[in-house]
C-alpha atoms as a PDB file:
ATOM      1  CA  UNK A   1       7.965   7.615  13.128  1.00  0.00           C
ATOM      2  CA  UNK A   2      11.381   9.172  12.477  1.00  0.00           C
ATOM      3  CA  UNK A   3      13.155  11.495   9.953  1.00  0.00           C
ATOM      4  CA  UNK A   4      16.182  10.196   7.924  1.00  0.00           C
ATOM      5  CA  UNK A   5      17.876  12.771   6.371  1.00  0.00           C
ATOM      6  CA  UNK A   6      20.284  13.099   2.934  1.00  0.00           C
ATOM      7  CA  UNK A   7      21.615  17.176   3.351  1.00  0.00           C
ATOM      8  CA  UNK A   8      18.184  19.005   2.511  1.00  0.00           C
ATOM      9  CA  UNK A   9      16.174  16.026   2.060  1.00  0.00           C
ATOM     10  CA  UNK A  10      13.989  14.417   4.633  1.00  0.00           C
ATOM     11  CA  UNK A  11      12.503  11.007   4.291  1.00  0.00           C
ATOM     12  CA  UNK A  12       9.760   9.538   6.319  1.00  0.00           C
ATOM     13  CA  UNK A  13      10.665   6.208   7.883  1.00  0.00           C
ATOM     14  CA  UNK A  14       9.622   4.060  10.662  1.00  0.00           C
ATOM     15  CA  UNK A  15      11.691   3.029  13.845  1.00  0.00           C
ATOM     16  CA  UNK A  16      13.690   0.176  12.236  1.00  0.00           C
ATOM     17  CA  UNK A  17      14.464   2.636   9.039  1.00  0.00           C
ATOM     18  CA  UNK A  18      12.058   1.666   6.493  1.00  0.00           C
ATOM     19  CA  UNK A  19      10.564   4.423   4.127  1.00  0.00           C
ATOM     20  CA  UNK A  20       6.904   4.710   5.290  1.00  0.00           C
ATOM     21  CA  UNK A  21       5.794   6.675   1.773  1.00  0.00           C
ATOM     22  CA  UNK A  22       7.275   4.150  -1.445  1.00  0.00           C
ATOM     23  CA  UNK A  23       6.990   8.031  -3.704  1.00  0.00           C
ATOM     24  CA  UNK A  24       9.146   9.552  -1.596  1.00  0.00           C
ATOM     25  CA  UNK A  25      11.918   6.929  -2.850  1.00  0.00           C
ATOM     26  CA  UNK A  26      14.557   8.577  -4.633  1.00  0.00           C
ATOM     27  CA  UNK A  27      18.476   6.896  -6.022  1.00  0.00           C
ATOM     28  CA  UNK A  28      19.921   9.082  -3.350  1.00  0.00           C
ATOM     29  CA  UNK A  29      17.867   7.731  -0.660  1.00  0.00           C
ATOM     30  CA  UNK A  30      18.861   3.808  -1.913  1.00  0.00           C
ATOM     31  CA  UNK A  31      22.452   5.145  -1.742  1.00  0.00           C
ATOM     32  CA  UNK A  32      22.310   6.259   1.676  1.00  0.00           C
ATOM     33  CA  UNK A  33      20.387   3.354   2.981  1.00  0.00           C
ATOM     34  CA  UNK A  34      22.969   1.315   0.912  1.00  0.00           C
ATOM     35  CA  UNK A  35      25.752   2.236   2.886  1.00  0.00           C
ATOM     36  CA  UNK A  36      24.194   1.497   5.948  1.00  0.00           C
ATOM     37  CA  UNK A  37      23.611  -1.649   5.163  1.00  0.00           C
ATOM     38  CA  UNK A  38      27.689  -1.999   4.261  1.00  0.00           C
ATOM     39  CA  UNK A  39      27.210  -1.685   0.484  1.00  0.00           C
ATOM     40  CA  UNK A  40      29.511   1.506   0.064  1.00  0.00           C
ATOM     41  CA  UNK A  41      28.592   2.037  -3.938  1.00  0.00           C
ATOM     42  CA  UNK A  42      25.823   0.532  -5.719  1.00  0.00           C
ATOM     43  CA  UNK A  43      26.849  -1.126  -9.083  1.00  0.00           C
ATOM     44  CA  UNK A  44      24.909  -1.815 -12.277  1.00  0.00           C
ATOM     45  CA  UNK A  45      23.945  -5.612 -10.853  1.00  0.00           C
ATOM     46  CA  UNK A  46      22.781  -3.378  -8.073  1.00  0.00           C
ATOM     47  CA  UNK A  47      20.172  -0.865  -9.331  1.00  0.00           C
ATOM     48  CA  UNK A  48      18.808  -3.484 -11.877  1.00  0.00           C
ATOM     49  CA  UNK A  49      17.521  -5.693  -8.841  1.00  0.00           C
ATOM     50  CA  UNK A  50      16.360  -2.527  -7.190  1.00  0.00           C
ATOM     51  CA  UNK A  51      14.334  -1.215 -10.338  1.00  0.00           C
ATOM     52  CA  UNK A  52      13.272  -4.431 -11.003  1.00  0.00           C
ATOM     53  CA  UNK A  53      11.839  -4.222  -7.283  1.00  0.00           C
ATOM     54  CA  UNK A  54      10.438  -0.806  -7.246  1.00  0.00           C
ATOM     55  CA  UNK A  55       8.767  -1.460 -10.836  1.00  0.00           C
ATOM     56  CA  UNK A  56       6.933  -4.631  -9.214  1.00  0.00           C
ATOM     57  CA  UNK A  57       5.822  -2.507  -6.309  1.00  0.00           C
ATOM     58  CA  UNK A  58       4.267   0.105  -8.520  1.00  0.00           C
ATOM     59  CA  UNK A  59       2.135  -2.917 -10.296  1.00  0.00           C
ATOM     60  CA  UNK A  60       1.697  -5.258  -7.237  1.00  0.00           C
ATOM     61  CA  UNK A  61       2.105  -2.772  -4.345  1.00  0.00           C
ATOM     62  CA  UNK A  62       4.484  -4.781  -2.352  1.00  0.00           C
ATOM     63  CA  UNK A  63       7.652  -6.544  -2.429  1.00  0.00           C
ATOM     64  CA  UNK A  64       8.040  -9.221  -4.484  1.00  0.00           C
ATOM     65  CA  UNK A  65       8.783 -12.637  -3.303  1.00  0.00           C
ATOM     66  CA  UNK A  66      12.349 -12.912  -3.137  1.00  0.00           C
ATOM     67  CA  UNK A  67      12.519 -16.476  -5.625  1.00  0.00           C
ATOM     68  CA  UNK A  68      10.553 -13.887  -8.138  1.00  0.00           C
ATOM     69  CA  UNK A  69      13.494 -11.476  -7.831  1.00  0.00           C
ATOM     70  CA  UNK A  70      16.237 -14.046  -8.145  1.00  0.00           C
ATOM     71  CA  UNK A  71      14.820 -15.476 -11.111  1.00  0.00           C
ATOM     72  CA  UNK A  72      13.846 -12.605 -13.293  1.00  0.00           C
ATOM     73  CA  UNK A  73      17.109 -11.137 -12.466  1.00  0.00           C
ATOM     74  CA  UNK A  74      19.003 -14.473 -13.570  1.00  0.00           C
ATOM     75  CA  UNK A  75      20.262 -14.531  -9.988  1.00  0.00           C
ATOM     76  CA  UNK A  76      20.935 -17.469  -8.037  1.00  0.00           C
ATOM     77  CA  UNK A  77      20.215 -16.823  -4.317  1.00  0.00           C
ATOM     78  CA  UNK A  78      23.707 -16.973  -3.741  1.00  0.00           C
ATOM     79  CA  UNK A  79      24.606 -14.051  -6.409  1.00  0.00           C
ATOM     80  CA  UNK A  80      21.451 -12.460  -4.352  1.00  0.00           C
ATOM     81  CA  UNK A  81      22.905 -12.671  -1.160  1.00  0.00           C
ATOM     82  CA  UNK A  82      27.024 -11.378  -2.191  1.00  0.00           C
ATOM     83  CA  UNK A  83      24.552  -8.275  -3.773  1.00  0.00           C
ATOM     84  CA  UNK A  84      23.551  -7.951  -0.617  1.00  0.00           C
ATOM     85  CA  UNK A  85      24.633  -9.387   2.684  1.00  0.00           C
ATOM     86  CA  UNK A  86      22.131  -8.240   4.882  1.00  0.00           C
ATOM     87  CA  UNK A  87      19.372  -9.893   3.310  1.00  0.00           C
ATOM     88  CA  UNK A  88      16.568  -9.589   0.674  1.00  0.00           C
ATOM     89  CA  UNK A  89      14.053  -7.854   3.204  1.00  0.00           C
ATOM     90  CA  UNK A  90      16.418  -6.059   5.584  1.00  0.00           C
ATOM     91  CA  UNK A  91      19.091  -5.208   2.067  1.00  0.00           C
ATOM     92  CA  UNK A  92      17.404  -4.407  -0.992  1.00  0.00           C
ATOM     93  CA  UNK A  93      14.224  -4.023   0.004  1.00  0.00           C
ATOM     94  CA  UNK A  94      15.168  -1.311   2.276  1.00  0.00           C
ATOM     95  CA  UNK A  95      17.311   0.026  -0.181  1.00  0.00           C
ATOM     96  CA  UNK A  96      14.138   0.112  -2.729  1.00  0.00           C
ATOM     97  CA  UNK A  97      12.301   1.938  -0.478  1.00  0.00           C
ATOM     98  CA  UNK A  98       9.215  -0.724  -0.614  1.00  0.00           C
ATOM     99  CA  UNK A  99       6.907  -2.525   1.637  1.00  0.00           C
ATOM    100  CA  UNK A 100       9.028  -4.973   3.255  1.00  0.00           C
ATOM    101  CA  UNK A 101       6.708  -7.210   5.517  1.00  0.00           C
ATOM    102  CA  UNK A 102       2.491  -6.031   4.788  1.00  0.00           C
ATOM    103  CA  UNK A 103       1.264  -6.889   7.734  1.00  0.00           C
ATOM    104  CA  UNK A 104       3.800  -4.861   9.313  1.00  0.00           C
ATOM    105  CA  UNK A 105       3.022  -1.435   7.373  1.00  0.00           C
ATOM    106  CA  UNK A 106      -0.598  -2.127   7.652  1.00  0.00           C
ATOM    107  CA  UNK A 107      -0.628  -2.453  11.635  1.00  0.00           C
ATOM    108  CA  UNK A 108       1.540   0.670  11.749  1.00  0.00           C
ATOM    109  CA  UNK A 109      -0.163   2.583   9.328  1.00  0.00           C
ATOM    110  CA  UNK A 110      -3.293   2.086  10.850  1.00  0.00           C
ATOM    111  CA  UNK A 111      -2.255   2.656  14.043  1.00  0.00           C
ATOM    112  CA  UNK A 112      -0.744   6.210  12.670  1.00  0.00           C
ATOM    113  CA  UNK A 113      -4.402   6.725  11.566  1.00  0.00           C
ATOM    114  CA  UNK A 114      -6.301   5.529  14.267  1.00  0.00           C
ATOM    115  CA  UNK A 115      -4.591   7.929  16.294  1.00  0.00           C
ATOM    116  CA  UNK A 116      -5.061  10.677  14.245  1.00  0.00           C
ATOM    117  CA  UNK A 117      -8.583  10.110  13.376  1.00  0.00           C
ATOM    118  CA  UNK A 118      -8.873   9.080  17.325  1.00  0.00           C
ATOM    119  CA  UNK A 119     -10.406  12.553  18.413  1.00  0.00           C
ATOM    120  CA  UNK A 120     -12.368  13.174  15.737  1.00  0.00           C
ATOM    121  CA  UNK A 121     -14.664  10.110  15.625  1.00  0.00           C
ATOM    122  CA  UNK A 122     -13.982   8.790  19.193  1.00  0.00           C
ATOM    123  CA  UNK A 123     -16.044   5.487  20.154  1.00  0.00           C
ATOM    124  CA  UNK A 124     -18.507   5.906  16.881  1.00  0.00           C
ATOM    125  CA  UNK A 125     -20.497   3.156  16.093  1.00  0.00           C
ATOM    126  CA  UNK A 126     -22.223   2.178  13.115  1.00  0.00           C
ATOM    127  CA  UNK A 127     -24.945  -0.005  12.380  1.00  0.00           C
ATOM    128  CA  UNK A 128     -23.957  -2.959   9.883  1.00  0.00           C
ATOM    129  CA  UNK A 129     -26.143  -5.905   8.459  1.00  0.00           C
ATOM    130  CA  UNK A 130     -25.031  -9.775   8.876  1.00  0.00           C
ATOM    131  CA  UNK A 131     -22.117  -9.281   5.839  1.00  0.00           C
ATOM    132  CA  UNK A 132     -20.711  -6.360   7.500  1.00  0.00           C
ATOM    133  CA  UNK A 133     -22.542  -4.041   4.701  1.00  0.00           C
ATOM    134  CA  UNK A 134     -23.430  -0.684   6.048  1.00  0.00           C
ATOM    135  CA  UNK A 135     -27.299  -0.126   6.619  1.00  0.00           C
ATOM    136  CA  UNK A 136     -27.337   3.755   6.085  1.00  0.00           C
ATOM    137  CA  UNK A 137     -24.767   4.793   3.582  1.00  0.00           C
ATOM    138  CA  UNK A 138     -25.232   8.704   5.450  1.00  0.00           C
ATOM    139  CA  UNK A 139     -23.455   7.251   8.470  1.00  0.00           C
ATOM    140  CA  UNK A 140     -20.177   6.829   6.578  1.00  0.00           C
ATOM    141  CA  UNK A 141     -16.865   8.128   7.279  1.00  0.00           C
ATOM    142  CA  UNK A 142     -13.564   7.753   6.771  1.00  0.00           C
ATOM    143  CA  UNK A 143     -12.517   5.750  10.231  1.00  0.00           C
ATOM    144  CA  UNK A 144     -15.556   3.097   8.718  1.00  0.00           C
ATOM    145  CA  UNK A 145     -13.492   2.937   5.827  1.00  0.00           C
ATOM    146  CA  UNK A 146     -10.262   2.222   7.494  1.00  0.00           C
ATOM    147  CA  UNK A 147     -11.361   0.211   9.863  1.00  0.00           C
ATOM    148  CA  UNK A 148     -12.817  -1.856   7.609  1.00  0.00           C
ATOM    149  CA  UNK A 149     -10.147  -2.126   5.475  1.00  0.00           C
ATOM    150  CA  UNK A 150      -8.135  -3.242   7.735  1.00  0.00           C
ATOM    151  CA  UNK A 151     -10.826  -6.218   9.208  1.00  0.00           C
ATOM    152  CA  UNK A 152     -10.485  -7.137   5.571  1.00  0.00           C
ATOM    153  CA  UNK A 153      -7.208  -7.527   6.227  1.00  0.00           C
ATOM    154  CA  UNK A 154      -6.785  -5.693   2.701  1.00  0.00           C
ATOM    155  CA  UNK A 155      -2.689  -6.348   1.723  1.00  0.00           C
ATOM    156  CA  UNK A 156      -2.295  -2.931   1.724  1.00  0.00           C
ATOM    157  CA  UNK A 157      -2.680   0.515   3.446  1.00  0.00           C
ATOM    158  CA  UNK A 158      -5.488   2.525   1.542  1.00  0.00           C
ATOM    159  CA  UNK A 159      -3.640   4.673  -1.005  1.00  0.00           C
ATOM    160  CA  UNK A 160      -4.273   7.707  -2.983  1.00  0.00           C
ATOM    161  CA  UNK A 161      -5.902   5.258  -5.660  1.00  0.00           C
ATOM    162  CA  UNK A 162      -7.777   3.175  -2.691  1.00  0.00           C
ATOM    163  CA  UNK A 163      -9.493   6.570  -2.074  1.00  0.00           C
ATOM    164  CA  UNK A 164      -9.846   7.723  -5.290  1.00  0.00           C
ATOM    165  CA  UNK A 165     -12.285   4.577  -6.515  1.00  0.00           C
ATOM    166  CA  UNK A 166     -13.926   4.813  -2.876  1.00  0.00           C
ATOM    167  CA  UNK A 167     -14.778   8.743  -3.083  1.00  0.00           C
ATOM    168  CA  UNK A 168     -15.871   7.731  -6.323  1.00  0.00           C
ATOM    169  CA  UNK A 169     -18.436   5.695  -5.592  1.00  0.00           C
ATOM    170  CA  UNK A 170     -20.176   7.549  -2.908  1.00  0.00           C
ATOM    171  CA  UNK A 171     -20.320  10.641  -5.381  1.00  0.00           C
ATOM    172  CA  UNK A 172     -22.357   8.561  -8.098  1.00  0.00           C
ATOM    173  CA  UNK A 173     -24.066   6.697  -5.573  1.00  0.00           C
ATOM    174  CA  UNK A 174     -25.201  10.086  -4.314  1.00  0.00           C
ATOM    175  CA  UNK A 175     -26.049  11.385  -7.874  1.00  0.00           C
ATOM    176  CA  UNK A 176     -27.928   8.222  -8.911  1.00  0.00           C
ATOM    177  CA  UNK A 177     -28.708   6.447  -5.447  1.00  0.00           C
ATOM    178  CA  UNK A 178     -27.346   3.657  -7.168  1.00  0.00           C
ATOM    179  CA  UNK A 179     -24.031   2.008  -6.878  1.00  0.00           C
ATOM    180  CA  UNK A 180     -22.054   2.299 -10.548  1.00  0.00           C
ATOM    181  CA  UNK A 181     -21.502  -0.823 -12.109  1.00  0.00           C
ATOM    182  CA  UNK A 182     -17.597  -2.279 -12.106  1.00  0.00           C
ATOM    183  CA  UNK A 183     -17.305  -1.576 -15.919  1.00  0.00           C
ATOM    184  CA  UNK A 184     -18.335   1.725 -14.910  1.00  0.00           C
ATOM    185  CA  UNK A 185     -16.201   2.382 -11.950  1.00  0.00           C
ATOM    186  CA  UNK A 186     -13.015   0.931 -13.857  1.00  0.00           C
ATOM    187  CA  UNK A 187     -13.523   2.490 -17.074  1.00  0.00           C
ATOM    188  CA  UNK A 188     -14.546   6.084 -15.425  1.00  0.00           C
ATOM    189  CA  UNK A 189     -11.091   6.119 -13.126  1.00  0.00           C
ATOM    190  CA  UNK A 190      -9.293   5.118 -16.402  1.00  0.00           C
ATOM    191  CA  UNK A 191      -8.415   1.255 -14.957  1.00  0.00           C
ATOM    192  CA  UNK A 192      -8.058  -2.099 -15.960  1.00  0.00           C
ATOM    193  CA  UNK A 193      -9.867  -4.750 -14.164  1.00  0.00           C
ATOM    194  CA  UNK A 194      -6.809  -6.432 -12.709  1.00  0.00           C
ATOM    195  CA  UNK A 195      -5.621  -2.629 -11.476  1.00  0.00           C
ATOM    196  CA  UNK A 196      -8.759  -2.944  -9.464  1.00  0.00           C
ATOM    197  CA  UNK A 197      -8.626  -6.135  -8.544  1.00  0.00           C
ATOM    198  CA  UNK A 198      -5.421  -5.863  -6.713  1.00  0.00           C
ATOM    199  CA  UNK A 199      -6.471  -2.795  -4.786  1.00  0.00           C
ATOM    200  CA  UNK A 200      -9.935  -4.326  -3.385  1.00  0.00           C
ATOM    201  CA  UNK A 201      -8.746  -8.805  -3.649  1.00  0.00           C
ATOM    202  CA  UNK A 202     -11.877  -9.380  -1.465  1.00  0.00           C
ATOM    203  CA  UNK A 203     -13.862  -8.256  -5.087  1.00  0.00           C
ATOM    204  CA  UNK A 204     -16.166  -5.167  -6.205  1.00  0.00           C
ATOM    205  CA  UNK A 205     -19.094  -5.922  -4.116  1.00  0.00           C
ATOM    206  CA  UNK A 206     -17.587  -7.784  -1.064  1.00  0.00           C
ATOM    207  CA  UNK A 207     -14.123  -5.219  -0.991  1.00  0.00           C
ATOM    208  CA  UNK A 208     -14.467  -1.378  -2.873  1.00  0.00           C
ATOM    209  CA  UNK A 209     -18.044  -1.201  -2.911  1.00  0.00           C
ATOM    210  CA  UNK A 210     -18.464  -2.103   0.998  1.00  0.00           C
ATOM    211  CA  UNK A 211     -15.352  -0.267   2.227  1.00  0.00           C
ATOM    212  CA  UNK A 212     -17.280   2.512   0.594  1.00  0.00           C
ATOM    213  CA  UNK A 213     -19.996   2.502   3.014  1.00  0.00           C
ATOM    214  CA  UNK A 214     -22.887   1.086  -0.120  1.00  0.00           C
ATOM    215  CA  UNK A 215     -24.859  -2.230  -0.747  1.00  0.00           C
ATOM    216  CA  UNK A 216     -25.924  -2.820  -4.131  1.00  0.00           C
ATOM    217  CA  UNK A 217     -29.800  -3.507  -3.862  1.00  0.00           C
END
């Protein structure tokens, strides 16, 4: 991890200069990363590709494919690439501040994690049925979240709103000892079904609901 910074601004990004946090994105940062990708000033044709981009990442978090950003931008991949030389992932991408390859940012995320959460947890086990499901919902953590997660392969790292349904569904399962229904869980976190779906793609039962350390019985 390194620090890339704009005056008083610093900006968390990884070793080939990728922002590691999308919300810490800001125009100045797509500026700066602009010209280091040889685009001194970033025009109106510019920023609308980049927008376009960073709204898509806030619905789908990730980068769009880059035929989905040439067409709904009216751009033909050559118009894409004068925009910007150095590529779609390694150019505006960058700029954006998004996810630029997932399987990338999830292996160094979870690295990040793993060693963080390394000396706190160690070598812990924990005892799972046939499906992966865990047996006794007290032995849950948050490395048997991650980990899991990541065996999922889950597209992305667990965010703020990853957690958010998670925590929530150990609190009512430990109210209730019961595991909320998914017209429940969406409609008490204030989501839509499809929000939910592209957080957990592996499903309610099978992706949130296991990840969360619960069975439902």
């Amino acid at each position: 991890m390194a620090t890339f910074k704009i005056g008083d601004k610093k900006y968390r990004v990884d070793n080939e200069g990728y922002l590691l946090d999308p919300l810490q994105w800001d125009e100045d940062f797509a500026r700066a990363k602009a010209k280091e990708v040889g685009i001194e000033e970033l025009t109106e044709a510019h920023w609308k590709v980049i927008y376009f981009i960073r709204h898509n990442f806030q619905v789908i978090g990730r980068c769009p494919l880059v035929y989905v950003a040439a067409k709904e931008n009216h751009l033909g991949l050559g118009n894409l690439e004068k925009l910007f030389p150095k590529g779609y992932l390694r150019g505006v991408c960058k700029i954006a501040g998004v996810t630029y390859r997932e399987c990338f940012m999830q292996d160094y995320w979870m690295k990040e994690n793993f060693r963080q959460l390394s000396w706190k947890y160690g070598n812990k086990g924990y005892h799972t049925d046939a499906q992966g499901f865990l047996l006794n919902p007290d032995e849950w953590d948050e490395n048997f979240a991650l980990r899991l997660a990541y065996a999922l392969k889950m597209p992305d790292y667990l965010t703020e709103k990853h957690w958010k349904v998670i925590y929530y569904l150990r609190k009512v399962y430990k109210e209730r000892n019961m595991v909320p229904t998914i017209f429940e869980t969406c409609k008490d976190n204030d989501m839509e079904l499809e929000e939910l779906e592209q957080l957990f793609p592996d499903g309610y039962h099978r992706g949130a609901v296991k990840i969360a350390g619960l069975r439902v019985h």
